[in-house]
C-alpha atoms as a PDB file:
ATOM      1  CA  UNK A   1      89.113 116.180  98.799  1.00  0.00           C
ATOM      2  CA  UNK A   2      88.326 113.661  95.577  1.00  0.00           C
ATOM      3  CA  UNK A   3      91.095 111.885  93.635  1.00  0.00           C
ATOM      4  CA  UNK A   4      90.116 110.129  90.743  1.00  0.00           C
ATOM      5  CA  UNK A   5      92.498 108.101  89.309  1.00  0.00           C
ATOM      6  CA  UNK A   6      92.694 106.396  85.757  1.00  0.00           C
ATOM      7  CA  UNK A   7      94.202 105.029  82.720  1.00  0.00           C
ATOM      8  CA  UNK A   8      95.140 101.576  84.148  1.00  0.00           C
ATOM      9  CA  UNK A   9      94.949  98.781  81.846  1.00  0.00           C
ATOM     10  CA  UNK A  10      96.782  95.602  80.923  1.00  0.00           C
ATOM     11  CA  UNK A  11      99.871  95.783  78.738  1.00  0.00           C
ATOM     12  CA  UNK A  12     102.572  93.800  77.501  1.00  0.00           C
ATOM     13  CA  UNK A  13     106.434  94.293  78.187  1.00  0.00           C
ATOM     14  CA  UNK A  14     108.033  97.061  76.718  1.00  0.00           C
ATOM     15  CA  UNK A  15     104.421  98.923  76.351  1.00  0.00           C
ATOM     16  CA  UNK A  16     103.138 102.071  77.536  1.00  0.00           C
ATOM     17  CA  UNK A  17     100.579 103.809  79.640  1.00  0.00           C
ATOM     18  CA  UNK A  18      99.389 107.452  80.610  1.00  0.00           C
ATOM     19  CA  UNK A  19      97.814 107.294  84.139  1.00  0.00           C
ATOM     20  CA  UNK A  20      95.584 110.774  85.022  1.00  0.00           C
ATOM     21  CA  UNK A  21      94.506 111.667  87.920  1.00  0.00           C
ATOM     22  CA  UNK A  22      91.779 114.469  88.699  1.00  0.00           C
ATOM     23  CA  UNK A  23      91.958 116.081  92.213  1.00  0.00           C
ATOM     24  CA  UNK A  24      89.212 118.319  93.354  1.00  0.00           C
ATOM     25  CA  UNK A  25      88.414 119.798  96.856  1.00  0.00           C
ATOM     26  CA  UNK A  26      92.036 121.543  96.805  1.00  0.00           C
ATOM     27  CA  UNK A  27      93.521 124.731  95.548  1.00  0.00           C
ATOM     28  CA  UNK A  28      95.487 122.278  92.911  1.00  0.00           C
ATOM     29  CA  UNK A  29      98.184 124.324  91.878  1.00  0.00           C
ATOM     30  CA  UNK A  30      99.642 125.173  95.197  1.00  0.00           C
ATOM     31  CA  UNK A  31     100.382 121.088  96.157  1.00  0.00           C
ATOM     32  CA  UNK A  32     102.688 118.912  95.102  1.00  0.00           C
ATOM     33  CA  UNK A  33     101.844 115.686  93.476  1.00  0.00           C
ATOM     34  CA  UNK A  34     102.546 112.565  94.262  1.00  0.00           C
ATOM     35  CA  UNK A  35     101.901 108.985  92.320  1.00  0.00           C
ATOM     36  CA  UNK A  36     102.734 105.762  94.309  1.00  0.00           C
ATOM     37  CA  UNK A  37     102.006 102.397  93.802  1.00  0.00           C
ATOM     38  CA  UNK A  38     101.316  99.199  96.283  1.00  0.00           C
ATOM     39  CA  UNK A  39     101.363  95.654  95.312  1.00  0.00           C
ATOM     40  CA  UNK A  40      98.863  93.221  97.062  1.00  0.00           C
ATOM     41  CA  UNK A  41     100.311  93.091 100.512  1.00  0.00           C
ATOM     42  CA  UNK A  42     103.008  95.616 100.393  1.00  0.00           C
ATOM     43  CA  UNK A  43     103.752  98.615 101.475  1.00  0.00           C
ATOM     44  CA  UNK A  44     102.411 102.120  99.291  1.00  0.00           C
ATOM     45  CA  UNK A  45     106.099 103.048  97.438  1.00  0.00           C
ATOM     46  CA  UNK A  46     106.419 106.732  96.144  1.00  0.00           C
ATOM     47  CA  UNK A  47     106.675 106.524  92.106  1.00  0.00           C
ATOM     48  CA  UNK A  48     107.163 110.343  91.194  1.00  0.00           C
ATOM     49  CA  UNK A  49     106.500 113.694  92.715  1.00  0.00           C
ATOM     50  CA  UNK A  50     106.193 116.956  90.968  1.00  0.00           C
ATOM     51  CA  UNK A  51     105.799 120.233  93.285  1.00  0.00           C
ATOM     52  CA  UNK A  52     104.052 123.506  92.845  1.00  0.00           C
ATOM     53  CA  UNK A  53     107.042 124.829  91.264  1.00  0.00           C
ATOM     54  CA  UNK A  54     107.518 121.949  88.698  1.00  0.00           C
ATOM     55  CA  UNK A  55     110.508 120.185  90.298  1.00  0.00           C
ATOM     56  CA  UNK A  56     110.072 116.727  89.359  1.00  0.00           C
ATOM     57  CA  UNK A  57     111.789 113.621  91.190  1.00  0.00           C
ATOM     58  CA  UNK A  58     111.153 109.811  90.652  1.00  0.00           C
ATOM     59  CA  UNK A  59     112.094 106.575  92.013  1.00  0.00           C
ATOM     60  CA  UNK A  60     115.280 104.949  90.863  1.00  0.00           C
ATOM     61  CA  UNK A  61     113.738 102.523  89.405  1.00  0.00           C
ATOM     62  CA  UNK A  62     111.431 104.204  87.187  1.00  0.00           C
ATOM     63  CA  UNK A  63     114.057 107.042  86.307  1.00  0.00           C
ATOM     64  CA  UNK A  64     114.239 107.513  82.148  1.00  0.00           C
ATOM     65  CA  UNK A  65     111.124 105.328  81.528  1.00  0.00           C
ATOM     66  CA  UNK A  66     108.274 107.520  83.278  1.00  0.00           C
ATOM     67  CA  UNK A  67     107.313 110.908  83.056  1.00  0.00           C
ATOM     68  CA  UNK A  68     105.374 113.474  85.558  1.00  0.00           C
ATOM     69  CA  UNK A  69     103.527 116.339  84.573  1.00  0.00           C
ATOM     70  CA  UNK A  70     100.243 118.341  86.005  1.00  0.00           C
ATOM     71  CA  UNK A  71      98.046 120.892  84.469  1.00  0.00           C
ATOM     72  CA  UNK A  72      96.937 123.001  86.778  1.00  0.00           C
ATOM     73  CA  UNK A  73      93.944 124.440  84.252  1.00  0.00           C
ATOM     74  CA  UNK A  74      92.336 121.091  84.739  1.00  0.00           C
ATOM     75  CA  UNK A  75      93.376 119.830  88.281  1.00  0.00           C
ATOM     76  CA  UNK A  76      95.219 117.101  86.774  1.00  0.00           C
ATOM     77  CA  UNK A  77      98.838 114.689  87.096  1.00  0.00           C
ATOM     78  CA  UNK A  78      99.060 112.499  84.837  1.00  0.00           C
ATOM     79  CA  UNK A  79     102.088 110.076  84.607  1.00  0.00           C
ATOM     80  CA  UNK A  80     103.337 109.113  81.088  1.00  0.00           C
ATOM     81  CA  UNK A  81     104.734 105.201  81.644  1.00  0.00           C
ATOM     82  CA  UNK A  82     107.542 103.745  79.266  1.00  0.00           C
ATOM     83  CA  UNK A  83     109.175 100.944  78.847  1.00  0.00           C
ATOM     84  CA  UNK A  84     107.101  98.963  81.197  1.00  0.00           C
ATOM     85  CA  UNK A  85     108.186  95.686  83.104  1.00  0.00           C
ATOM     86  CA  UNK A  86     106.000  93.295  84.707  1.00  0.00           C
ATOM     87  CA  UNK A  87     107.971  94.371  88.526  1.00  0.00           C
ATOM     88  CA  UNK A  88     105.734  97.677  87.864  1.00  0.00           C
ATOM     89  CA  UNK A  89     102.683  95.828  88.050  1.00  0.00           C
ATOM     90  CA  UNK A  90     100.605  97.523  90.991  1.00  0.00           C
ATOM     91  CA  UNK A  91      97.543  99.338  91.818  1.00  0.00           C
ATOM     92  CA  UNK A  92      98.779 103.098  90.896  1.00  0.00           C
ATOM     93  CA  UNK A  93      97.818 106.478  92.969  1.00  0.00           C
ATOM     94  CA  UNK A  94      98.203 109.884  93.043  1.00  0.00           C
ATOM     95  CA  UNK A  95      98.047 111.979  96.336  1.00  0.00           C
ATOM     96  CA  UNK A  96      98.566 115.434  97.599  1.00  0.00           C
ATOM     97  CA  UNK A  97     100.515 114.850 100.517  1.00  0.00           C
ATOM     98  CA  UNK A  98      97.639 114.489 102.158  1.00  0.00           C
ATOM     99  CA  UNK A  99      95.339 111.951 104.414  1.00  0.00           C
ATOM    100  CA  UNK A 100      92.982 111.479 101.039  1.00  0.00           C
ATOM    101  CA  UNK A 101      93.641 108.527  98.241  1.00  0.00           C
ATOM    102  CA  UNK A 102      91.482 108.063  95.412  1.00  0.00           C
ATOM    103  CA  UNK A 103      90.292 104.456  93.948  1.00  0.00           C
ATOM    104  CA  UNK A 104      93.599 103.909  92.455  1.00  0.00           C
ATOM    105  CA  UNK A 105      94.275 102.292  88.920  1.00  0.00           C
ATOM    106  CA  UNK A 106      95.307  98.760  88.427  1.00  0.00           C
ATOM    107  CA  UNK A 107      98.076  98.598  85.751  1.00  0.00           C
ATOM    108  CA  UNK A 108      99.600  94.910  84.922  1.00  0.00           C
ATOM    109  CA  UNK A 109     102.279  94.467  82.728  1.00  0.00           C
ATOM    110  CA  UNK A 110     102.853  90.661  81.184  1.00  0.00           C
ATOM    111  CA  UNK A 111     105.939  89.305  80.524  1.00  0.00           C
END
């Protein structure tokens, strides 16, 4: 299994971001999809899931400001990021529910 996550960057309060993430090694379509985050010495926090079926669910915190989505055509999640405050500064991953994480993507947000 290979996750490739990217789309990080550095942006300024109230900006926006689209993280992607490509997943090979799985049959993508039948997983659900997972994007957490983890701040330098913290624990890994689930962001946003979206299963097989398309049920999404986020994170209080992130409710109304970011989006999940997946294309199964390319083996893809991508999460569309709104509204961005510097508390969602973190390295950003996506996972299958599975014992496999990618490189992650570093997204800062100044205030």
């Amino acid at each position: 299994v290979q996750l490739v996550d990217a789309g990080g960057g550095l942006v300024q309060f109230g900006g926006s971001l689209t993280l992607s993430c490509v997943a090979s090694g799985i049959i993508f379509s039948r997983y659900t999809m997972c994007w957490y985050r983890q701040a330098q010495g913290k624990q890994r926090e689930m962001v946003a899931t979206v299963s097989s079926g398309g049920s999404r669910n986020y994170k209080d915190s992130v409710m109304g400001r970011f989006t999940i989505s997946k294309d199964n055509a390319k083996n893809t999640v991508y999460l569309q990021m709104n509204s961005l405050k510097p508390e969602d500064t973190d390295v950003y991953y996506c996972n299958p529910n599975l014992p496999y994480w990618g490189q992650g993507t570093q997204v800062t947000v100044s205030s």
